[in-house]
PDB file of N, CA and C in Angstrom:
ATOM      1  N   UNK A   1     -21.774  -3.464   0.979  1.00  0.00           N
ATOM      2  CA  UNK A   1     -21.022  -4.684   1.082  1.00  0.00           C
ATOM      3  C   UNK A   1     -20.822  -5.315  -0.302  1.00  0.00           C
ATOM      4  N   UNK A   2     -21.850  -5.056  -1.020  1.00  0.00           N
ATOM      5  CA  UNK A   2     -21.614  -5.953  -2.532  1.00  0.00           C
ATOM      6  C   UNK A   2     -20.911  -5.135  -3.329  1.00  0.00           C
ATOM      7  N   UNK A   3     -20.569  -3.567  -3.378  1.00  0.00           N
ATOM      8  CA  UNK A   3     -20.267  -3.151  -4.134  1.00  0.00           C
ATOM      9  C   UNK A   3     -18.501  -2.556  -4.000  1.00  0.00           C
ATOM     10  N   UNK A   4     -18.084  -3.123  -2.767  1.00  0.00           N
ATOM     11  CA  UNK A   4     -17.036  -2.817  -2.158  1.00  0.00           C
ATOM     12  C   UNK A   4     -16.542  -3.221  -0.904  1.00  0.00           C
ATOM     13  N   UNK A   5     -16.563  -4.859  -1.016  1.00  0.00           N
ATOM     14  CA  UNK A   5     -17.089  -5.512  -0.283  1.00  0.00           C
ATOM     15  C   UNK A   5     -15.248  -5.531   0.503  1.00  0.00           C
ATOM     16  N   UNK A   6     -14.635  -5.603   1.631  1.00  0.00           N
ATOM     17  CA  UNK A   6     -13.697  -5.020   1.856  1.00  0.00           C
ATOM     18  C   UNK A   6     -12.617  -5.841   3.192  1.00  0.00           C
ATOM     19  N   UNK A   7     -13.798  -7.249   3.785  1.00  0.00           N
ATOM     20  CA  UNK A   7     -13.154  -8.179   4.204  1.00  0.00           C
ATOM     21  C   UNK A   7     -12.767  -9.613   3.570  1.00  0.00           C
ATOM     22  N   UNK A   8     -11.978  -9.939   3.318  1.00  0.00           N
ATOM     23  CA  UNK A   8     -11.278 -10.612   2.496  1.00  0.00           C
ATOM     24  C   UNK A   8     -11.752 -12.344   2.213  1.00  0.00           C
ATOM     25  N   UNK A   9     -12.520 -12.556   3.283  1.00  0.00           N
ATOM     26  CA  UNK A   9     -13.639 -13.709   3.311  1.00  0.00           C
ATOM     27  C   UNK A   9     -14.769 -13.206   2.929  1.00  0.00           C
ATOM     28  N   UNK A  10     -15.216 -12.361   2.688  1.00  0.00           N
ATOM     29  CA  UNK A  10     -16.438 -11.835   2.397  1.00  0.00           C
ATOM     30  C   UNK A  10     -15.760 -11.613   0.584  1.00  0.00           C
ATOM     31  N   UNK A  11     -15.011 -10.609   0.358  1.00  0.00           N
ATOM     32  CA  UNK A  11     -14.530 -10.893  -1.386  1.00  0.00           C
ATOM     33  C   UNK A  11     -14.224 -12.113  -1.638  1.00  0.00           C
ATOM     34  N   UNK A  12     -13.882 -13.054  -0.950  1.00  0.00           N
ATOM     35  CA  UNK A  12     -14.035 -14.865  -1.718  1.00  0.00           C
ATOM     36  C   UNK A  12     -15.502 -15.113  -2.038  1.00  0.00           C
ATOM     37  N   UNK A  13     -16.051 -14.849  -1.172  1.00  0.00           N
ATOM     38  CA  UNK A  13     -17.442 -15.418  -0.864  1.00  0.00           C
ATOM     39  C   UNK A  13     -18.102 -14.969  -2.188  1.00  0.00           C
ATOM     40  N   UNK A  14     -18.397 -13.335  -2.572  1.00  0.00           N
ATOM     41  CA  UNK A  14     -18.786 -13.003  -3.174  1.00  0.00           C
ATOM     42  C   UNK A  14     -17.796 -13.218  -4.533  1.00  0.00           C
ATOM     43  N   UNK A  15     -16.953 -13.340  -4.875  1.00  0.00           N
ATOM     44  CA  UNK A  15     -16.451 -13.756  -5.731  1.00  0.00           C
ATOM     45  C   UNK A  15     -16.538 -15.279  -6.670  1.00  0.00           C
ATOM     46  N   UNK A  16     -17.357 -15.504  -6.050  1.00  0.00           N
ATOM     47  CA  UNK A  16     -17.960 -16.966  -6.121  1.00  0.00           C
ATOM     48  C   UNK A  16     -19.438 -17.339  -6.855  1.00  0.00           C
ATOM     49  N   UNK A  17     -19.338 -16.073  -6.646  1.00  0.00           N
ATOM     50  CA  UNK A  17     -21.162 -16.002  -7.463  1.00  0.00           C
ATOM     51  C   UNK A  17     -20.886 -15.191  -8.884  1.00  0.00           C
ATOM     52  N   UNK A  18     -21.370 -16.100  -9.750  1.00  0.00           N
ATOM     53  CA  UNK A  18     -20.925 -15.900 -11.081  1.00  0.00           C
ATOM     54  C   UNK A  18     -22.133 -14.785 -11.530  1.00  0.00           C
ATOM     55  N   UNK A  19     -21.572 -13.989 -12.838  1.00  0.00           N
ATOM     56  CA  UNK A  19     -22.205 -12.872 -13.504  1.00  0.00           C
ATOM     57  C   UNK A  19     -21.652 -13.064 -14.539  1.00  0.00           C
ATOM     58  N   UNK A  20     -22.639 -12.680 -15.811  1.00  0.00           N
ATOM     59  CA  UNK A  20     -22.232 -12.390 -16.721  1.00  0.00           C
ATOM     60  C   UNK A  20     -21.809 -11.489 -17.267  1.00  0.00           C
ATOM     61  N   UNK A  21     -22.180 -10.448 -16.683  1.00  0.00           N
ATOM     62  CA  UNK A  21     -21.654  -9.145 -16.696  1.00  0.00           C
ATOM     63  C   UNK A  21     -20.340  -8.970 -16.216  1.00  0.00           C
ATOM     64  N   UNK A  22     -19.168  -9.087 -15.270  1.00  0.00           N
ATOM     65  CA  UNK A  22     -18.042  -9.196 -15.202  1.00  0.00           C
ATOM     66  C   UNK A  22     -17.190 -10.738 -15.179  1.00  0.00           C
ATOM     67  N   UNK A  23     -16.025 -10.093 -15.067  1.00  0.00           N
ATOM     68  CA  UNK A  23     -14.883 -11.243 -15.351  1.00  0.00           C
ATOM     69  C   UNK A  23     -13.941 -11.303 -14.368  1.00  0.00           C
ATOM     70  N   UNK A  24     -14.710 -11.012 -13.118  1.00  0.00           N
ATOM     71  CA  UNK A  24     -13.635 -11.023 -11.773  1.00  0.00           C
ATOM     72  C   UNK A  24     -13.309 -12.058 -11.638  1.00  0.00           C
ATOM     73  N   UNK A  25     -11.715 -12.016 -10.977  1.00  0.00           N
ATOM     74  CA  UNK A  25     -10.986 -12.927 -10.903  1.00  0.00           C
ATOM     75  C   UNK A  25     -11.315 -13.835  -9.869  1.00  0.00           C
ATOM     76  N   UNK A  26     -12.031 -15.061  -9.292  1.00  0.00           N
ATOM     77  CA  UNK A  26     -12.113 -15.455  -8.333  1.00  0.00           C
ATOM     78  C   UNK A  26     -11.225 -15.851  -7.212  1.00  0.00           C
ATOM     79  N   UNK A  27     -12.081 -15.676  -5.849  1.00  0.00           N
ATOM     80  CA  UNK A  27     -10.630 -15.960  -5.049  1.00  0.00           C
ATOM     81  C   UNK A  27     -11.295 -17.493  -3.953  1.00  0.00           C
ATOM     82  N   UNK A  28     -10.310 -18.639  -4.203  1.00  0.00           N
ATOM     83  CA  UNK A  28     -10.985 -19.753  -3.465  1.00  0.00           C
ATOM     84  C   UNK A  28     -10.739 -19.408  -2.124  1.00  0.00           C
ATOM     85  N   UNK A  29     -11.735 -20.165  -1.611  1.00  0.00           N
ATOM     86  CA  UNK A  29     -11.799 -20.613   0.012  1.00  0.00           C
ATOM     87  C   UNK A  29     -11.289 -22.108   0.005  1.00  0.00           C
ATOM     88  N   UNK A  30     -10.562 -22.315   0.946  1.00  0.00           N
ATOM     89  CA  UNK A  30      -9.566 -23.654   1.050  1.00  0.00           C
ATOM     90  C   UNK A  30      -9.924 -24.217   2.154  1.00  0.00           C
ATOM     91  N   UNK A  31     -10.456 -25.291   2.862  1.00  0.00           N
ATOM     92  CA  UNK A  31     -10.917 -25.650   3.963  1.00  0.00           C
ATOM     93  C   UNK A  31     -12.398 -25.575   4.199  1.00  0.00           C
ATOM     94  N   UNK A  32     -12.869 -25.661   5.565  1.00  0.00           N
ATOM     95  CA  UNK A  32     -14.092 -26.220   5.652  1.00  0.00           C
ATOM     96  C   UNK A  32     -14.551 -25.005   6.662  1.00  0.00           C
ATOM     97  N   UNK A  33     -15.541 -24.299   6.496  1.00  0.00           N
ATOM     98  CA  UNK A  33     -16.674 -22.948   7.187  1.00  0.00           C
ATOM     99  C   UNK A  33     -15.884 -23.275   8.604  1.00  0.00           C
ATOM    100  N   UNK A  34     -15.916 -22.453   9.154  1.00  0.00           N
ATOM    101  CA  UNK A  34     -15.848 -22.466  10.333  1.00  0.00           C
ATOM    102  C   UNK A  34     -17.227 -22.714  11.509  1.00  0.00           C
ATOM    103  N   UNK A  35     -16.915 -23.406  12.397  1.00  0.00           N
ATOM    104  CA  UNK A  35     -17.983 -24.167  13.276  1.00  0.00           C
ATOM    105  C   UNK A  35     -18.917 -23.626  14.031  1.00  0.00           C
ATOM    106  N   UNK A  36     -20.311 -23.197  14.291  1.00  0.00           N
ATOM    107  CA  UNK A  36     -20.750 -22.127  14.676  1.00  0.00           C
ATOM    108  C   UNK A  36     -21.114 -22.786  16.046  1.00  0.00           C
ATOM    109  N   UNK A  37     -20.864 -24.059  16.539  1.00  0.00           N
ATOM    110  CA  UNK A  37     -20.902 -24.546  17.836  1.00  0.00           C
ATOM    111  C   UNK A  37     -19.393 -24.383  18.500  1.00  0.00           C
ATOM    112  N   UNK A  38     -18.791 -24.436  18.069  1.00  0.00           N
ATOM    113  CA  UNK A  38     -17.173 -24.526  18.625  1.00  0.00           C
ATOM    114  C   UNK A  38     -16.196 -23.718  17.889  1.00  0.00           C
ATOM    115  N   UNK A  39     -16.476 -21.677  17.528  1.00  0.00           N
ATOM    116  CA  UNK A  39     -15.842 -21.296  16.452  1.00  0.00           C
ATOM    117  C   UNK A  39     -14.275 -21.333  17.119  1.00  0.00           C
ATOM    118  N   UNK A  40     -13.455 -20.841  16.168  1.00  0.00           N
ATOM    119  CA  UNK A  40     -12.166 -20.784  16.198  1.00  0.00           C
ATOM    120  C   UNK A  40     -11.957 -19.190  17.013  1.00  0.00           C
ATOM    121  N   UNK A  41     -10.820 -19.138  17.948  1.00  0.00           N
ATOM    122  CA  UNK A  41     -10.716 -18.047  18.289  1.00  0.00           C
ATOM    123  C   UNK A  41     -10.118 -17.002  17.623  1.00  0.00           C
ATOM    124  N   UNK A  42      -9.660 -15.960  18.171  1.00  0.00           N
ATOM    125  CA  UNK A  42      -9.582 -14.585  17.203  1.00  0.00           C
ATOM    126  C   UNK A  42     -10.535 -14.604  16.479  1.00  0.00           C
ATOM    127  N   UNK A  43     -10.397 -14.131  14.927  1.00  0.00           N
ATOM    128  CA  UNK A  43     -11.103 -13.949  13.951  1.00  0.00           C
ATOM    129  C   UNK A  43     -11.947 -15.594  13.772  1.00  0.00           C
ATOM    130  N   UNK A  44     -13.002 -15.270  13.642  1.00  0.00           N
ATOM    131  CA  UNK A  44     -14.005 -16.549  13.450  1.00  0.00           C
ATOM    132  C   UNK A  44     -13.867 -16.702  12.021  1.00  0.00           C
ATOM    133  N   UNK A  45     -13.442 -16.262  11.169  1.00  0.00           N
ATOM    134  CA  UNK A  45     -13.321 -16.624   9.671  1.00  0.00           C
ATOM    135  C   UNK A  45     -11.739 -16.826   9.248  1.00  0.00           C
ATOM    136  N   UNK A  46     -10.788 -16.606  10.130  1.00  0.00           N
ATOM    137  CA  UNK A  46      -9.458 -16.638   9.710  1.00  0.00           C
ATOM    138  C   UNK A  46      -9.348 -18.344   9.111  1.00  0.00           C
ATOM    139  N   UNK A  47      -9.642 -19.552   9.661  1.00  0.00           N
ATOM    140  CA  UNK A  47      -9.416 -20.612   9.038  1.00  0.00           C
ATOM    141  C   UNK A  47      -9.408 -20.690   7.608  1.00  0.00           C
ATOM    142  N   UNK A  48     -10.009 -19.851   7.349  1.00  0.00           N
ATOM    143  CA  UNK A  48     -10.350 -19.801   5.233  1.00  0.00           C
ATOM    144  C   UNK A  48     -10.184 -18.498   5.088  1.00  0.00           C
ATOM    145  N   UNK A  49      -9.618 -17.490   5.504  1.00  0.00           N
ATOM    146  CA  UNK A  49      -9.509 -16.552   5.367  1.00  0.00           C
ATOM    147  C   UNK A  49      -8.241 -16.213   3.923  1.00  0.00           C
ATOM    148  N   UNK A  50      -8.215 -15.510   2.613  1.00  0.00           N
ATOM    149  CA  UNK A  50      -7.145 -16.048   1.633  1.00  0.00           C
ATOM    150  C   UNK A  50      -5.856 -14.934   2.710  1.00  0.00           C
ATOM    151  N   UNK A  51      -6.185 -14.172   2.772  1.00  0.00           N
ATOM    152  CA  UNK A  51      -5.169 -13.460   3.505  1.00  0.00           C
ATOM    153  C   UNK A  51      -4.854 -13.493   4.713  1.00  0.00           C
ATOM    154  N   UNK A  52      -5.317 -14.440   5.601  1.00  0.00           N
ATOM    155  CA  UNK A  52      -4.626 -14.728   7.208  1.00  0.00           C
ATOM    156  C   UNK A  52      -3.673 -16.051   6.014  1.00  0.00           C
ATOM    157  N   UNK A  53      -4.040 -16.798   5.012  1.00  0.00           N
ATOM    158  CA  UNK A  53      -3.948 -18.197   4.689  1.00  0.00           C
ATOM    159  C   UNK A  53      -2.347 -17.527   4.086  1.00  0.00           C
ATOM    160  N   UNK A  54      -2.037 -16.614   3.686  1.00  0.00           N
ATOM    161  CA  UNK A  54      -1.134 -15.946   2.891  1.00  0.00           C
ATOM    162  C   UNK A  54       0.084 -15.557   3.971  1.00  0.00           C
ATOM    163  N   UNK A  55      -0.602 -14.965   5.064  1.00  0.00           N
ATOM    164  CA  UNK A  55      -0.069 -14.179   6.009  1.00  0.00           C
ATOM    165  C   UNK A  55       0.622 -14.717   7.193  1.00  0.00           C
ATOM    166  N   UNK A  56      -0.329 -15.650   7.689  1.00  0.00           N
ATOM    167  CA  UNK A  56       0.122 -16.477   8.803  1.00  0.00           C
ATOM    168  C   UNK A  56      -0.367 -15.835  10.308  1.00  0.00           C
ATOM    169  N   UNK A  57      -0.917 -15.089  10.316  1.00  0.00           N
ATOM    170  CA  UNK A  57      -1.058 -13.764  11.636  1.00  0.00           C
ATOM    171  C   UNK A  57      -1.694 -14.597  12.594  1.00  0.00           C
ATOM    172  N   UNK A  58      -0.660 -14.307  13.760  1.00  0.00           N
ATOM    173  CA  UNK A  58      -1.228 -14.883  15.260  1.00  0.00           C
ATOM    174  C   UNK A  58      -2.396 -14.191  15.366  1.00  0.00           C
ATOM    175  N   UNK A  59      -2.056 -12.729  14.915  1.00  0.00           N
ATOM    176  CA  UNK A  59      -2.695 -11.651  15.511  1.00  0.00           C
ATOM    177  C   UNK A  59      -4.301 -12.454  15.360  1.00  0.00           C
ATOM    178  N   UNK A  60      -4.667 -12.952  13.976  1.00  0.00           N
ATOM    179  CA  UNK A  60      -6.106 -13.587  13.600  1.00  0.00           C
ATOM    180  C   UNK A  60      -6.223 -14.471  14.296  1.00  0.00           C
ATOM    181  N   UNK A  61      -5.412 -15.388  14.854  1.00  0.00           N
ATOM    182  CA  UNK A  61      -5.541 -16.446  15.348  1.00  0.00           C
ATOM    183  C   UNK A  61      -6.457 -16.382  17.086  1.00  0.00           C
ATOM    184  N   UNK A  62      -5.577 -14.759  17.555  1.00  0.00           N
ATOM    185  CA  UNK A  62      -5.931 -14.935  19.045  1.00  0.00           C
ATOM    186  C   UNK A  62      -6.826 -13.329  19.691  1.00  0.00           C
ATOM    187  N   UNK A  63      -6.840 -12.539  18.500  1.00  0.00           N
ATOM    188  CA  UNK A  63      -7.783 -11.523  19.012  1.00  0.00           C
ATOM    189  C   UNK A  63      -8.825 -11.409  17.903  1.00  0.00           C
ATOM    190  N   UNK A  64      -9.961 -11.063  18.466  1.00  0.00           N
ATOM    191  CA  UNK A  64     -10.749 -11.021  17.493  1.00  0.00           C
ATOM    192  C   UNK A  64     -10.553  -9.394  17.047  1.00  0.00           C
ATOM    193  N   UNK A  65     -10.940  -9.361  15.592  1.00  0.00           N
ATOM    194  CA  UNK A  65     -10.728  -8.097  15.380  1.00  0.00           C
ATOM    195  C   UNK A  65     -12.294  -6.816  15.539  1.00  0.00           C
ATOM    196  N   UNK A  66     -11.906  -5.398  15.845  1.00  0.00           N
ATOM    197  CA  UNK A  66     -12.755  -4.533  16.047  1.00  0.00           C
ATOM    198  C   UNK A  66     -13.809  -4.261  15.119  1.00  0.00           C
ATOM    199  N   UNK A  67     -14.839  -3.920  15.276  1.00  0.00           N
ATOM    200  CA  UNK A  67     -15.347  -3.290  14.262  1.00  0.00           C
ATOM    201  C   UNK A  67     -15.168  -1.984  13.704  1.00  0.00           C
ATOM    202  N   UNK A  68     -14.346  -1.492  12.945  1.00  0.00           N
ATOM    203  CA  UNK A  68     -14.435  -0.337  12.264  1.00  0.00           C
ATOM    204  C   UNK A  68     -15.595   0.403  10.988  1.00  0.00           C
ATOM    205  N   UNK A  69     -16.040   1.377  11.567  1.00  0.00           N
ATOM    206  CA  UNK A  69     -16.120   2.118  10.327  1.00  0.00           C
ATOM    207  C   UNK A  69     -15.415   2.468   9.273  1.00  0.00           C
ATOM    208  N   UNK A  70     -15.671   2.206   7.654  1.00  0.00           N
ATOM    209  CA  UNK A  70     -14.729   2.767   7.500  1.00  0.00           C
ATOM    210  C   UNK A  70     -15.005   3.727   6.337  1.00  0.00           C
ATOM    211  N   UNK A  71     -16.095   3.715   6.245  1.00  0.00           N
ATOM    212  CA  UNK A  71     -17.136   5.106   5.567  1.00  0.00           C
ATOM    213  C   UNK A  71     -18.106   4.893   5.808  1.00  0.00           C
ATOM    214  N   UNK A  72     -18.788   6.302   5.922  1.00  0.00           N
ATOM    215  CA  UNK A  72     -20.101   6.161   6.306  1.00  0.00           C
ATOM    216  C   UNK A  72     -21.195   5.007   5.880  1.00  0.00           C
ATOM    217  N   UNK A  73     -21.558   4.293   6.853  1.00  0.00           N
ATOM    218  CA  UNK A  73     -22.781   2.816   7.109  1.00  0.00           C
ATOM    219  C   UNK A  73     -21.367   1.839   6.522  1.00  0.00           C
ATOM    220  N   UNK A  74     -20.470   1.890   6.007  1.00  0.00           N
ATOM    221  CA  UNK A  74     -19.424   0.912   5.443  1.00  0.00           C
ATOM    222  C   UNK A  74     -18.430   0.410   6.600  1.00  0.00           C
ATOM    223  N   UNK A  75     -19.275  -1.064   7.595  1.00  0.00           N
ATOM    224  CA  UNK A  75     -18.389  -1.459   8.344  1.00  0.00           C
ATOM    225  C   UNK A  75     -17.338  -2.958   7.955  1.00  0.00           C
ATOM    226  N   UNK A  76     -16.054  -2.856   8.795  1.00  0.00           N
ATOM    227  CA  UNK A  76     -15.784  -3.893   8.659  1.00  0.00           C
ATOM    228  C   UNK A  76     -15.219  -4.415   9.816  1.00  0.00           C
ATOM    229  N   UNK A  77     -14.839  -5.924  10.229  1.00  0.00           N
ATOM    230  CA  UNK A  77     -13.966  -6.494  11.469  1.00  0.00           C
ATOM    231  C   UNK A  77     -12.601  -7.296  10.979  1.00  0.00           C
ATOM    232  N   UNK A  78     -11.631  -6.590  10.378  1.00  0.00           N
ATOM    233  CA  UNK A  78     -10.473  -7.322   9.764  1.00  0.00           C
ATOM    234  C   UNK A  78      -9.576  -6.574  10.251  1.00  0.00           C
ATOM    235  N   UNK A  79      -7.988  -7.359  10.961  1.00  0.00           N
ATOM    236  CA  UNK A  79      -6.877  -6.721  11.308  1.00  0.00           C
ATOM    237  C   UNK A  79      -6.458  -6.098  10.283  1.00  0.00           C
ATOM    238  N   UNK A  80      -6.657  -7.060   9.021  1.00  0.00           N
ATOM    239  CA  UNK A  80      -5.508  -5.966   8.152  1.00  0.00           C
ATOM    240  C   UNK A  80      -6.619  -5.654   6.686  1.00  0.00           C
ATOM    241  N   UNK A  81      -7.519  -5.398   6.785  1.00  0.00           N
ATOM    242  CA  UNK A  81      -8.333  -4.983   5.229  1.00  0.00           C
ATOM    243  C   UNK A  81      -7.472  -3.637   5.012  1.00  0.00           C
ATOM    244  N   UNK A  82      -6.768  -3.010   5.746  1.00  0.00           N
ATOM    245  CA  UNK A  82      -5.744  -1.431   4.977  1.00  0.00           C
ATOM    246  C   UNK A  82      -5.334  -2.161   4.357  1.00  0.00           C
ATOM    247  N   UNK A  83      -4.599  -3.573   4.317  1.00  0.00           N
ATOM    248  CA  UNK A  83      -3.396  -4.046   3.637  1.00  0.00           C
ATOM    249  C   UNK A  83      -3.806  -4.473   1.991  1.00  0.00           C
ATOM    250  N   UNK A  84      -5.077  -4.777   1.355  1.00  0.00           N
ATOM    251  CA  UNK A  84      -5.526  -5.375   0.496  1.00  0.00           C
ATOM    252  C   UNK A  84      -5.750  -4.781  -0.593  1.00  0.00           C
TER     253      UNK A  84
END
């Protein structure tokens, strides 16, 4: 996950934690965590998500997405992480 980290709230997240060792470009989160008493449907992270925020996708809005493998022990739950 840290080294190829591949859902797009998860690369904000980690993009956020500074190193001195690189100069990655950070990516903000805009809005407020999502509610762990009352989450949002579909994707539980789409509210701050930079790429539902870019995209607009019902699809995030009203299904949650699968879990895929997508190399070996390397899972993820994003409609579109192919797209990134």
């Amino acid at each position: 996950m840290f080294e190829n980290p591949t859902h797009p709230y998860t690369q904000a997240l980690l993009s956020a934690v500074l190193s001195l060792r690189s100069r990655k470009k950070r990516v903000p989160l805009i809005g407020e965590p999502p509610s762990l008493l009352n989450p949002p449907e579909g994707c539980k992270y789409h509210p701050r998500c930079p790429l539902y925020l870019r995209k607009k996708s019902s699809l995030c809005e009203k299904a949650e997405p699968q879990i895929k493998e997508i190399t070996n022990g390397h899972f993820v739950a994003c409609h579109y992480y192919e797209k990134m």
